[in-house]
PDB file of N, CA and C in Angstrom:
ATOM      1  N   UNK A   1     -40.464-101.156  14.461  1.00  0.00           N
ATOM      2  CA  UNK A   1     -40.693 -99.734  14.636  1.00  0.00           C
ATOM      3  C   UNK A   1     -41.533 -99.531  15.903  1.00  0.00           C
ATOM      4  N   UNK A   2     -41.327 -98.679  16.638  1.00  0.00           N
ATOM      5  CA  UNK A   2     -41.716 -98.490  18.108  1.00  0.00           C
ATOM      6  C   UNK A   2     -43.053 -97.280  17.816  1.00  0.00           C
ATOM      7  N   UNK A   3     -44.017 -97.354  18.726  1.00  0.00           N
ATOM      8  CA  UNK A   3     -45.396 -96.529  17.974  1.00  0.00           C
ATOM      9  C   UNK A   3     -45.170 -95.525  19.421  1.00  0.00           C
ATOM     10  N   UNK A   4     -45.384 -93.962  18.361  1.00  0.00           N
ATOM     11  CA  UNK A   4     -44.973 -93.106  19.495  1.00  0.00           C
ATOM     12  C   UNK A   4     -46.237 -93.091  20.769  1.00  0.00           C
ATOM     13  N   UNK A   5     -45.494 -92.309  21.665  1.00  0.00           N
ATOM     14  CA  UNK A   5     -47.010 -92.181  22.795  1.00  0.00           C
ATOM     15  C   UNK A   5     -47.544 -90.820  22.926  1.00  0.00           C
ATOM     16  N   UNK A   6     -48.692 -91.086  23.184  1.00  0.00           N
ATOM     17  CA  UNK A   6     -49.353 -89.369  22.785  1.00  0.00           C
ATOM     18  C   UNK A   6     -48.988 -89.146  24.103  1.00  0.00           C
ATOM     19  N   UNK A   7     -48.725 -87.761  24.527  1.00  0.00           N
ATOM     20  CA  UNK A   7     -48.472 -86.809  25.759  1.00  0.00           C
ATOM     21  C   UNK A   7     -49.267 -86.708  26.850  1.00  0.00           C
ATOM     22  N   UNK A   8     -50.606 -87.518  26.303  1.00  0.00           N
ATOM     23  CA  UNK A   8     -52.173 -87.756  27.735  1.00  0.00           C
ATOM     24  C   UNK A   8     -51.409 -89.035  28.711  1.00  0.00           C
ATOM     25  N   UNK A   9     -50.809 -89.841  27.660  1.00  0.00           N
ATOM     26  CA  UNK A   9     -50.629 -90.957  28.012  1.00  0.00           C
ATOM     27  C   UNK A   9     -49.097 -91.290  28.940  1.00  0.00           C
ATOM     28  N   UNK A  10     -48.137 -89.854  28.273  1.00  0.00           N
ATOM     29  CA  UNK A  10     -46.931 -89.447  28.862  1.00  0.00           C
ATOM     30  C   UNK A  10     -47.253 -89.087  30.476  1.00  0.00           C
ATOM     31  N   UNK A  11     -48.555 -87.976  30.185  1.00  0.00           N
ATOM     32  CA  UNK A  11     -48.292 -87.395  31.798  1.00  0.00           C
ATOM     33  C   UNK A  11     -49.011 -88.417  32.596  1.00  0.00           C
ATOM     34  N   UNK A  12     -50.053 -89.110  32.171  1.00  0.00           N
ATOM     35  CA  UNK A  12     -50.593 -89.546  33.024  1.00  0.00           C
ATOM     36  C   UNK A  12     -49.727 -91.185  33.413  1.00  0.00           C
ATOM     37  N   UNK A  13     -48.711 -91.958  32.806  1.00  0.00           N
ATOM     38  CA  UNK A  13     -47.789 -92.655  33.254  1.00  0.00           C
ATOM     39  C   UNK A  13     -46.470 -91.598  34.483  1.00  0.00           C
ATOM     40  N   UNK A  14     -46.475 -90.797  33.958  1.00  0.00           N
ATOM     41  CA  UNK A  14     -45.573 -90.062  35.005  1.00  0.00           C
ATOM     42  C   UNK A  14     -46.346 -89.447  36.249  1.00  0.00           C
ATOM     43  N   UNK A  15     -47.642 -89.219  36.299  1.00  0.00           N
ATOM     44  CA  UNK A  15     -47.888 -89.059  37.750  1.00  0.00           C
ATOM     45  C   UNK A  15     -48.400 -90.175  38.251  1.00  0.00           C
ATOM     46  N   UNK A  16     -48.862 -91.466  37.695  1.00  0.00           N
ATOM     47  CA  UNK A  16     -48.512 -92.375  38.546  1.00  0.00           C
ATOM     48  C   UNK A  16     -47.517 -93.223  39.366  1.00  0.00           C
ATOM     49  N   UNK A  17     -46.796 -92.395  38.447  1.00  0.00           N
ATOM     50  CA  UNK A  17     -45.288 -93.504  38.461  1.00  0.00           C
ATOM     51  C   UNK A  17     -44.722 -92.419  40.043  1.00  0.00           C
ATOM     52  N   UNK A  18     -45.075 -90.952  39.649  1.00  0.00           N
ATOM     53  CA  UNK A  18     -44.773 -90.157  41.094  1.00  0.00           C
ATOM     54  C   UNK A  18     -45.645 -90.426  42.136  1.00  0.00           C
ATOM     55  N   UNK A  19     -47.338 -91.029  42.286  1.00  0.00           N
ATOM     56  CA  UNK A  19     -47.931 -90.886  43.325  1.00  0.00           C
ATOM     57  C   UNK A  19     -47.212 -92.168  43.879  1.00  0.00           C
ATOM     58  N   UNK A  20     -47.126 -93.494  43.132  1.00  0.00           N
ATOM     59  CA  UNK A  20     -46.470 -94.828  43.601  1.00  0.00           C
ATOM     60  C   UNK A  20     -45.063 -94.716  44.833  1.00  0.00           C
ATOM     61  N   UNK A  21     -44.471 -93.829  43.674  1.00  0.00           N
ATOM     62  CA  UNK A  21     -43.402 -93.333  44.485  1.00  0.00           C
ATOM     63  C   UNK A  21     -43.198 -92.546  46.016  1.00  0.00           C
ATOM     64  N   UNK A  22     -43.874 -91.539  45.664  1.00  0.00           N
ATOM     65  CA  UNK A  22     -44.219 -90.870  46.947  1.00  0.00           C
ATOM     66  C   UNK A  22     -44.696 -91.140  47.825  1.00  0.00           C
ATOM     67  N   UNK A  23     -45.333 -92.284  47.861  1.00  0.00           N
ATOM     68  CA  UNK A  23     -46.442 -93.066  48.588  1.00  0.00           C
ATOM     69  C   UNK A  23     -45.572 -93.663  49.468  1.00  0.00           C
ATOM     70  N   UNK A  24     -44.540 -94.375  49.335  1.00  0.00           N
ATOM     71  CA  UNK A  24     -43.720 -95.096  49.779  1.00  0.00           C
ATOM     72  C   UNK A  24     -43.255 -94.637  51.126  1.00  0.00           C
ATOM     73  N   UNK A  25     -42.705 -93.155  50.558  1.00  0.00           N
ATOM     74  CA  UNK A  25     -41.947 -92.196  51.971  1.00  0.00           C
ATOM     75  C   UNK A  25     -42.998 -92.140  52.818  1.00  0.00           C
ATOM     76  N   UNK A  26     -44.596 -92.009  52.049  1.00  0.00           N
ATOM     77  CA  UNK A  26     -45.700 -91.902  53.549  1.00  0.00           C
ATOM     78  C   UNK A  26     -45.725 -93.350  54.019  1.00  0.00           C
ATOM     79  N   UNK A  27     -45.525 -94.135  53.340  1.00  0.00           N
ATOM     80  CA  UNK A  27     -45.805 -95.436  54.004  1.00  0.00           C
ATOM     81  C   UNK A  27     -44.463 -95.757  55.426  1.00  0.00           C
ATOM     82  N   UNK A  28     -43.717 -95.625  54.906  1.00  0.00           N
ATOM     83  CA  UNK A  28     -42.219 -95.462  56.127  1.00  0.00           C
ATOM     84  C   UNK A  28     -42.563 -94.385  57.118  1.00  0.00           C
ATOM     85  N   UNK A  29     -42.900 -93.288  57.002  1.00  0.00           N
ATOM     86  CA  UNK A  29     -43.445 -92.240  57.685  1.00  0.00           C
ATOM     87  C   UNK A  29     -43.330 -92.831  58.875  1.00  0.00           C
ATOM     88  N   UNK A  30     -45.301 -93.064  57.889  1.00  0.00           N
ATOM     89  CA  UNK A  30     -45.946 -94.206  59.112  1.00  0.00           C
ATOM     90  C   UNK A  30     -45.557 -95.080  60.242  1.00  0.00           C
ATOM     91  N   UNK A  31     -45.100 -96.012  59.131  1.00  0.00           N
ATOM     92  CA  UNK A  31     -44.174 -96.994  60.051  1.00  0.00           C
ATOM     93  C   UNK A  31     -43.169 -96.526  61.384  1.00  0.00           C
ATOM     94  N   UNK A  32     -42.782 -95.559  60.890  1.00  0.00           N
ATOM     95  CA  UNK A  32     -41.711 -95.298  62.242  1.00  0.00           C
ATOM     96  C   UNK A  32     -42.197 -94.242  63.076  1.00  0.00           C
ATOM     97  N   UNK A  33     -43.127 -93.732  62.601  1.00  0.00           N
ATOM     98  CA  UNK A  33     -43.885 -93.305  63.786  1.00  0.00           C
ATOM     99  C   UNK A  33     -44.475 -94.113  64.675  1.00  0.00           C
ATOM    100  N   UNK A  34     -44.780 -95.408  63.740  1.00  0.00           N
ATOM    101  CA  UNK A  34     -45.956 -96.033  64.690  1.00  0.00           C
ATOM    102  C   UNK A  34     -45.346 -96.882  65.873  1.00  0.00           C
ATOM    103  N   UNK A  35     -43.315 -97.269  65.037  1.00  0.00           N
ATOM    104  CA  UNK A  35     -42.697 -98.274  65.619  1.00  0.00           C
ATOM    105  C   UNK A  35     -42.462 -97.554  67.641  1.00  0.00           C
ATOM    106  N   UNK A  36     -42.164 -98.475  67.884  1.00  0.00           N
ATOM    107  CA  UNK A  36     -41.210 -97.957  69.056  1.00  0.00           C
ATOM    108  C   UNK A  36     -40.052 -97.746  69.201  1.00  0.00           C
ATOM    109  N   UNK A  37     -39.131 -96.779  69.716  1.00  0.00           N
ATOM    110  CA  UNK A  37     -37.649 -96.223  69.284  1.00  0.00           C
ATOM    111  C   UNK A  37     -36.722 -97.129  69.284  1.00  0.00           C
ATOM    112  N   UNK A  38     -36.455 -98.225  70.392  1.00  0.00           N
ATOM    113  CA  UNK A  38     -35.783 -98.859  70.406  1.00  0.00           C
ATOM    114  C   UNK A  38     -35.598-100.306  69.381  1.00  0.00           C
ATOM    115  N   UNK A  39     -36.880-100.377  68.802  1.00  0.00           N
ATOM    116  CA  UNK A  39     -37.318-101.226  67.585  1.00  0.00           C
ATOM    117  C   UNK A  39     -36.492-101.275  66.591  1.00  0.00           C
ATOM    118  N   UNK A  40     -36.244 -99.785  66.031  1.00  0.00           N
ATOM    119  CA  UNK A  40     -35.940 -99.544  64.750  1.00  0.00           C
ATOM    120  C   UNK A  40     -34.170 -99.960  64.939  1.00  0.00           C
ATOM    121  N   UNK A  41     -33.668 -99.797  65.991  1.00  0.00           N
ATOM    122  CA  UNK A  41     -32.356 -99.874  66.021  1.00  0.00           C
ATOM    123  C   UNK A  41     -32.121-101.544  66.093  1.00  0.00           C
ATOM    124  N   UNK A  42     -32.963-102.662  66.490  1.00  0.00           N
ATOM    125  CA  UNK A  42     -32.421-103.837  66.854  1.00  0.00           C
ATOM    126  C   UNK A  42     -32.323-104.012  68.086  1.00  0.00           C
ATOM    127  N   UNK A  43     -32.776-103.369  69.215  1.00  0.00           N
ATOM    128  CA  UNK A  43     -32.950-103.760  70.694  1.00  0.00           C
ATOM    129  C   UNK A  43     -34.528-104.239  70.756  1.00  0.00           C
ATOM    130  N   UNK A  44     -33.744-104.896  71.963  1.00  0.00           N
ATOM    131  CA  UNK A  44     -35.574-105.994  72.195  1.00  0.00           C
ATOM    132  C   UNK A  44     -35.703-107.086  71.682  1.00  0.00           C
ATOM    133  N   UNK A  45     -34.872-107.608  70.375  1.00  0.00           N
ATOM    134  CA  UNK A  45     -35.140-108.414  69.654  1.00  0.00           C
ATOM    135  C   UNK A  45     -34.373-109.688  70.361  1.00  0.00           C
ATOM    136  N   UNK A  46     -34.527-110.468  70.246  1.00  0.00           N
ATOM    137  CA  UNK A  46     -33.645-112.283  70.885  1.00  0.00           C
ATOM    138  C   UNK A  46     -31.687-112.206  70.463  1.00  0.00           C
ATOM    139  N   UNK A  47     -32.235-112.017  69.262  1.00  0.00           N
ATOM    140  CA  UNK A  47     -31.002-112.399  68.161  1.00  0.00           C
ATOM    141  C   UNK A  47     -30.159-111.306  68.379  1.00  0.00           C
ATOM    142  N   UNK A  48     -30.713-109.788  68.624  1.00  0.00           N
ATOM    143  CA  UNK A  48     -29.284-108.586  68.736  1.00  0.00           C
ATOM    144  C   UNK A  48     -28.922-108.636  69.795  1.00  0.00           C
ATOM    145  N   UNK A  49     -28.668-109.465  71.040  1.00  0.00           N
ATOM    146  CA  UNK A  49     -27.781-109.354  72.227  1.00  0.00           C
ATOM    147  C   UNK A  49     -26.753-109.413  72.298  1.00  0.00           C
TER     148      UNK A  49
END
């Protein structure tokens, strides 16, 4: 038998589970702001010639 979950415990698993999430898109944001343009495509690199 599975023990129900009280609703403190509902929301507060679901807005972590959204800040984790959301976090992500700022983390990429970041990243490609920070990259340089030609980076993100595979120029510059040895191996994409």
């Amino acid at each position: 038998m599975t023990r129900a979950s009280s609703p403190a415990l509902l929301v507060t698993q679901f807005v972590l589970t959204g800040l984790i999430w959301g976090s992500s898109f700022l983390f990429m944001k970041v990243a490609l702001e920070g990259s340089a343009p030609g980076r993100s495509r595979g120029r510059g690199s040895s191996w994409a010639r």
